[in-house]
C-alpha atoms as a PDB file:
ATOM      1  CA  UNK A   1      86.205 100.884 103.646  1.00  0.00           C
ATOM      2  CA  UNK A   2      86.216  98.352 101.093  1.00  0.00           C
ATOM      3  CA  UNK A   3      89.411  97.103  99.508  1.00  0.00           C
ATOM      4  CA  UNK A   4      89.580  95.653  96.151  1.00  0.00           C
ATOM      5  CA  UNK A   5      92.819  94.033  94.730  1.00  0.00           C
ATOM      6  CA  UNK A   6      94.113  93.089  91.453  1.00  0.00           C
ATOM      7  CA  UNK A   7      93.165  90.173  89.434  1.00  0.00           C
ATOM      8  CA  UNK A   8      95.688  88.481  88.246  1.00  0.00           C
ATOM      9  CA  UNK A   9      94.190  86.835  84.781  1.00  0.00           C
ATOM     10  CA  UNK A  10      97.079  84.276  84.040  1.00  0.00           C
ATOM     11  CA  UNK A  11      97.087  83.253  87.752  1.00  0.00           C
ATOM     12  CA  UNK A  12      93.551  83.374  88.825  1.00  0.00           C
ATOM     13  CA  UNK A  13      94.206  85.396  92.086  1.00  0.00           C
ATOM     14  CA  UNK A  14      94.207  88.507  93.523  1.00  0.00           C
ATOM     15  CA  UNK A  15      97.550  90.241  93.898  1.00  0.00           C
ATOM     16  CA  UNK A  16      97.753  92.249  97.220  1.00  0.00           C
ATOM     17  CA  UNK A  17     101.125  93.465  96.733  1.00  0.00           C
ATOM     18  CA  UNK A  18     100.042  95.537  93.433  1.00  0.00           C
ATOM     19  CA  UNK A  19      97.658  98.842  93.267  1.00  0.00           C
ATOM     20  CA  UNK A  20      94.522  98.887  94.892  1.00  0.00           C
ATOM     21  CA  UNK A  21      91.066 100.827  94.747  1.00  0.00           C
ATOM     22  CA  UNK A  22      89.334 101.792  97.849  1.00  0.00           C
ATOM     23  CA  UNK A  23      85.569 102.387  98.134  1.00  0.00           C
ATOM     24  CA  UNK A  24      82.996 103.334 101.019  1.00  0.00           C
ATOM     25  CA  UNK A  25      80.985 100.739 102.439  1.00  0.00           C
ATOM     26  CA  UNK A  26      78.350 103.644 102.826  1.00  0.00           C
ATOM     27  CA  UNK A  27      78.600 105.617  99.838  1.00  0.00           C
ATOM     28  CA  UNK A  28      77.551 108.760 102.238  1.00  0.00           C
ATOM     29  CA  UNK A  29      80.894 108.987 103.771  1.00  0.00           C
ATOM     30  CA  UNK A  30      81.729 110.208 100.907  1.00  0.00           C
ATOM     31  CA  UNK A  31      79.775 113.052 101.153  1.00  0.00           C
ATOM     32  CA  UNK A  32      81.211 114.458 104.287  1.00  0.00           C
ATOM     33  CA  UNK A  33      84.755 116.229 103.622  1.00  0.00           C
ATOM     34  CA  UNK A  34      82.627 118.654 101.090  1.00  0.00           C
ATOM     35  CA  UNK A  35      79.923 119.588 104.447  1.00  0.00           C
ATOM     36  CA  UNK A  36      83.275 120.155 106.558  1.00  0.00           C
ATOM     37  CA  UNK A  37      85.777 121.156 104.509  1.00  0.00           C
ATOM     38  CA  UNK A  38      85.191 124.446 102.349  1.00  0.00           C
ATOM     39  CA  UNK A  39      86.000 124.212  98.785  1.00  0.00           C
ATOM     40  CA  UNK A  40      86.007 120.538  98.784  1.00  0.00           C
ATOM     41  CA  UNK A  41      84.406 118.976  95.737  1.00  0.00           C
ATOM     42  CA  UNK A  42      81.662 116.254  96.338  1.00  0.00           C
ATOM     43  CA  UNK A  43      82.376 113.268  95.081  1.00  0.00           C
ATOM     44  CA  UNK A  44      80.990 112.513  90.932  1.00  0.00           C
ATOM     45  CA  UNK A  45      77.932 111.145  90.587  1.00  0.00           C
ATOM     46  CA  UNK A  46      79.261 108.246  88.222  1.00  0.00           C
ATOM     47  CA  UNK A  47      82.187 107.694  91.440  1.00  0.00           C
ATOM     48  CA  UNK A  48      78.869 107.097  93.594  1.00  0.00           C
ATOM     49  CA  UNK A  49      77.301 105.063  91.029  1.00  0.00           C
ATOM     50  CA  UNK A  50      80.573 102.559  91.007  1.00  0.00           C
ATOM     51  CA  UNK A  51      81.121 103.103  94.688  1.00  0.00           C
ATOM     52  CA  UNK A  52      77.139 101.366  94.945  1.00  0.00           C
ATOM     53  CA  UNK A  53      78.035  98.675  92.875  1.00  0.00           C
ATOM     54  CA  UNK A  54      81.133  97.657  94.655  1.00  0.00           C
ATOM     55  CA  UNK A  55      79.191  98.144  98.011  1.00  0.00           C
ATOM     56  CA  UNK A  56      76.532  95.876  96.951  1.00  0.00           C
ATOM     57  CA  UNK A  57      79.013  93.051  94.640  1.00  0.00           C
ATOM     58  CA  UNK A  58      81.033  92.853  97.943  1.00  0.00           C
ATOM     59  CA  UNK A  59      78.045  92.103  99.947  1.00  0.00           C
ATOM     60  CA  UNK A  60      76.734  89.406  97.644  1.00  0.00           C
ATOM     61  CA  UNK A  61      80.355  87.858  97.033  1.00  0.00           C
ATOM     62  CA  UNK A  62      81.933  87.929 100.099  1.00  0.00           C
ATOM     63  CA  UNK A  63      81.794  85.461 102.984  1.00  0.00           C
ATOM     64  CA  UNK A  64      83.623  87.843 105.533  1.00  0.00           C
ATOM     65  CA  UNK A  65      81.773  90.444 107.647  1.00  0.00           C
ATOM     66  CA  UNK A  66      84.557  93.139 106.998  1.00  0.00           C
ATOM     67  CA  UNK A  67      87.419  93.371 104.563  1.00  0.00           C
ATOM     68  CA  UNK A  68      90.841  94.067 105.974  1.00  0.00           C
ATOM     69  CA  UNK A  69      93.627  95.215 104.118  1.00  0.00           C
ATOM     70  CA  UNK A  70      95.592  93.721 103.089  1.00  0.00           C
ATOM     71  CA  UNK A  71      93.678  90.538 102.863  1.00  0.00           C
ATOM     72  CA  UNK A  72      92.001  89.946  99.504  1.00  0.00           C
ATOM     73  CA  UNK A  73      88.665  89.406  99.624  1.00  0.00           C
ATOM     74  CA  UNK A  74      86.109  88.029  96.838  1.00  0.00           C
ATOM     75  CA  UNK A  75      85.966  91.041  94.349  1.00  0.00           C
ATOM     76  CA  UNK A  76      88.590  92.041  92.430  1.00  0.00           C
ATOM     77  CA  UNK A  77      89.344  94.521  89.719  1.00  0.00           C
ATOM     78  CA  UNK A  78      91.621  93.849  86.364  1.00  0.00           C
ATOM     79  CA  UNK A  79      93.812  95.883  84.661  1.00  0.00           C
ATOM     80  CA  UNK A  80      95.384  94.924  80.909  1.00  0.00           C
ATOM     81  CA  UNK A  81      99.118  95.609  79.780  1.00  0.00           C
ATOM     82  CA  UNK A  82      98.014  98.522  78.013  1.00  0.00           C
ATOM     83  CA  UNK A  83      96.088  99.806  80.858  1.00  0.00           C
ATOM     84  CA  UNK A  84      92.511  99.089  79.829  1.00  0.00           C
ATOM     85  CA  UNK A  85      91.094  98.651  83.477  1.00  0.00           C
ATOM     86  CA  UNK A  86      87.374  97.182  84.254  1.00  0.00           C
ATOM     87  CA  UNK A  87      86.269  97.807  87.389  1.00  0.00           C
ATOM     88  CA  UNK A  88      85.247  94.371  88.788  1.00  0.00           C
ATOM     89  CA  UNK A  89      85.759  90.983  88.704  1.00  0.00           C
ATOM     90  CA  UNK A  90      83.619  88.478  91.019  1.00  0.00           C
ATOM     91  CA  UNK A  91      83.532  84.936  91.317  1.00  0.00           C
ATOM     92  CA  UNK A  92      80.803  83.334  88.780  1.00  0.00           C
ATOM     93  CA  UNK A  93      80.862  79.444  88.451  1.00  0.00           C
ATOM     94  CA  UNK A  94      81.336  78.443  84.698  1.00  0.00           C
ATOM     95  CA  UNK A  95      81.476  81.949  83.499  1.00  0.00           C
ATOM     96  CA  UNK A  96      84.475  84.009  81.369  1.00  0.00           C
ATOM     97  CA  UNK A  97      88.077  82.999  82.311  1.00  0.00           C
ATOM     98  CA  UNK A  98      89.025  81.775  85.549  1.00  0.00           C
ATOM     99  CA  UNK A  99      85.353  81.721  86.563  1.00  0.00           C
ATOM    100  CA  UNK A 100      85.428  85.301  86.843  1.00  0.00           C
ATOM    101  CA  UNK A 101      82.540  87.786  85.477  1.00  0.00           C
ATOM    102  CA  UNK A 102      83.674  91.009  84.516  1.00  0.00           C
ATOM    103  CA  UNK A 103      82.110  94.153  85.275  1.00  0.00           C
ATOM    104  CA  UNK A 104      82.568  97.718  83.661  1.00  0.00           C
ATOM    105  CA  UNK A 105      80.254 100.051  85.000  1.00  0.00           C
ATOM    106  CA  UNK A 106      79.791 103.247  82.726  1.00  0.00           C
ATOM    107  CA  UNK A 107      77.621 106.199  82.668  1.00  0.00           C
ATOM    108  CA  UNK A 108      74.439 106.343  79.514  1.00  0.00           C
ATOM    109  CA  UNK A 109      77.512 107.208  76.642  1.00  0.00           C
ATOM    110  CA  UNK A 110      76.913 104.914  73.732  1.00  0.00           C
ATOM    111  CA  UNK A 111      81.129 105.631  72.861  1.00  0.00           C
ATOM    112  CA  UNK A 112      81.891 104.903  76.417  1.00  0.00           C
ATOM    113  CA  UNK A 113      79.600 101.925  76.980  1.00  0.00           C
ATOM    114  CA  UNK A 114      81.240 100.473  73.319  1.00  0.00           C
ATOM    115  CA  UNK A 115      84.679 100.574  74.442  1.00  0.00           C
ATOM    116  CA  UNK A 116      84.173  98.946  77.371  1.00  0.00           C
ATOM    117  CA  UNK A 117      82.249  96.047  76.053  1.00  0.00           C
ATOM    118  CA  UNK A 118      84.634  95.624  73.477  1.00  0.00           C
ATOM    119  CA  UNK A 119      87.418  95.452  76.026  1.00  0.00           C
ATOM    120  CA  UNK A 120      85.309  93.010  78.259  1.00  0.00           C
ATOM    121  CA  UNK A 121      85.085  90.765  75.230  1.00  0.00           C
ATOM    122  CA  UNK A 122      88.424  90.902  74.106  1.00  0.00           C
ATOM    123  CA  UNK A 123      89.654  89.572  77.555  1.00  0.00           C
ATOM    124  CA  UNK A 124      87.426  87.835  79.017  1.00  0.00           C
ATOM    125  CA  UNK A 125      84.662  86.663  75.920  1.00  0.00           C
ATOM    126  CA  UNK A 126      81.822  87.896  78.095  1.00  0.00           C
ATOM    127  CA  UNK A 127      80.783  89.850  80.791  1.00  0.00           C
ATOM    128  CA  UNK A 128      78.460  93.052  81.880  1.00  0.00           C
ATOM    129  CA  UNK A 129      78.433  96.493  81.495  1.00  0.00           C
ATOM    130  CA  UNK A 130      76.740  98.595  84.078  1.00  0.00           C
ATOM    131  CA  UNK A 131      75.154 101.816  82.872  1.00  0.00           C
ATOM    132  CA  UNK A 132      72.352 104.678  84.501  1.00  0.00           C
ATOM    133  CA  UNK A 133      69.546 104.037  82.769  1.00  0.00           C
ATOM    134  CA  UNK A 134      70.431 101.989  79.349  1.00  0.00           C
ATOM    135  CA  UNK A 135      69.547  98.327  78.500  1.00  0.00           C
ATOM    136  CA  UNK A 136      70.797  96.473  75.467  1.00  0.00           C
ATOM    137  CA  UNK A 137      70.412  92.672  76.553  1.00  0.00           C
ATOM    138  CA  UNK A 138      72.293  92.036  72.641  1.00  0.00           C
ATOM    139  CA  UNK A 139      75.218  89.982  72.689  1.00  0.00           C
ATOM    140  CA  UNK A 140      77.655  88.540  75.146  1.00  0.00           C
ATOM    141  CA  UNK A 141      77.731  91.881  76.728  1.00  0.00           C
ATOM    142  CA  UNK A 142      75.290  93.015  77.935  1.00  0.00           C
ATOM    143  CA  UNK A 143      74.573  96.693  79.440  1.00  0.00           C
ATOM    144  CA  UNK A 144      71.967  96.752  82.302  1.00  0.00           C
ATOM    145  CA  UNK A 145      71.257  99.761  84.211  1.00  0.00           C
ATOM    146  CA  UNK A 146      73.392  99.587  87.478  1.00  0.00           C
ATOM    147  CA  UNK A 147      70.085  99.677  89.745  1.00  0.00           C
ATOM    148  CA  UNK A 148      68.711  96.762  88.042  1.00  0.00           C
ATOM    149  CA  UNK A 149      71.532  94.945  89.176  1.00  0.00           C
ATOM    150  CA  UNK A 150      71.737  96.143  92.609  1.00  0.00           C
ATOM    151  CA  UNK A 151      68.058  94.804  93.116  1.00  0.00           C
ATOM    152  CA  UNK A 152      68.889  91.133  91.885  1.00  0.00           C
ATOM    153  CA  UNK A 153      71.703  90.131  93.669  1.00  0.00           C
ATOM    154  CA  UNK A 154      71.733  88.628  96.493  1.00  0.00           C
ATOM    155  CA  UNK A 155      73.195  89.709 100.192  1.00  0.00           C
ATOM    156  CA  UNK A 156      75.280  86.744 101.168  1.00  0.00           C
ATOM    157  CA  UNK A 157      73.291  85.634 104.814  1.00  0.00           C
ATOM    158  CA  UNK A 158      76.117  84.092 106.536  1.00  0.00           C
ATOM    159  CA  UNK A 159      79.428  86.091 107.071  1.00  0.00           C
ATOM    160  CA  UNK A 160      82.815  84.793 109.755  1.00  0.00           C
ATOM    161  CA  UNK A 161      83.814  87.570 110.801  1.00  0.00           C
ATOM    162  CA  UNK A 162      87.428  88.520 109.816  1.00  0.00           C
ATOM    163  CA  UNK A 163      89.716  88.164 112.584  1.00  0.00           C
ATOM    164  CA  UNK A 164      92.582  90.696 111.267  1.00  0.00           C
END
């Protein structure tokens, strides 16, 4: 399981004492309570797609083997007063406040994929939206399709491993 805290925008750190969101490090697991349990609804395909992402921003970002709640680890997630929410935040030398990037992943709706770069660059000034399949490399948002992504970042090679 992979924990990600709240980013705290005026203080630059992650807040472990405020709400969390919890992913699978292997988005399969998810996949299991609907093959044992009857009735149970398999998880959204746009939950898998963002489960993915965090899976694969924790592995590039993070310097510890395994994350252990409750101690914040390297990605992040931000939430504004009125409760506009973007999934991540990772570190990024010289990039949007704090040295933060912001990341919103979406499905392929144009409405969807607008709000959220609008709220990206309200906050933050820049950033990236994550869709399926669009690309729109325009502006200081851009959308890339959350595969693309995926295959360019790079799996941090040495990890300590967390002593919790």
């Amino acid at each position: 399981m992979l924990t990600v805290f709240f980013w705290d925008l005026s203080g630059d750190t992650l807040q472990p004492g405020k709400q969390r969101k919890v992913y699978f490090m292997d988005p399969l697991f998810a996949e299991i309570a609907p093959l044992l349990m009857p009735g149970a609804r398999r998880p959204p395909d746009a939950g898998l797609v963002e489960n993915a992402v965090a899976a694969g921003l924790f592995r590039s970002a993070a310097s510890a083997l395994a994350q252990a709640d409750p101690v914040p680890g390297a990605v992040g997630y931000w939430r504004s007063s009125n409760a506009r929410e973007l999934d991540f935040v990772v570190p990024a030398a010289k990039f949007g406040r704090g040295g933060r990037m912001p990341i919103e992943v979406k499905g392929d709706n144009e409405g969807a994929i607008s709000r959220a770069r609008l709220a990206i660059s309200k906050a933050f000034g820049s950033g990236l939206v994550l869709s399926r399949s669009r690309m729109e490399l325009d502006g200081e948002v851009p959308v890339l399709p959350a595969p693309v992504l995926l295959a360019g970042v790079a799996e941090t090679t040495r990890r300590d491993i967390a002593v919790g």
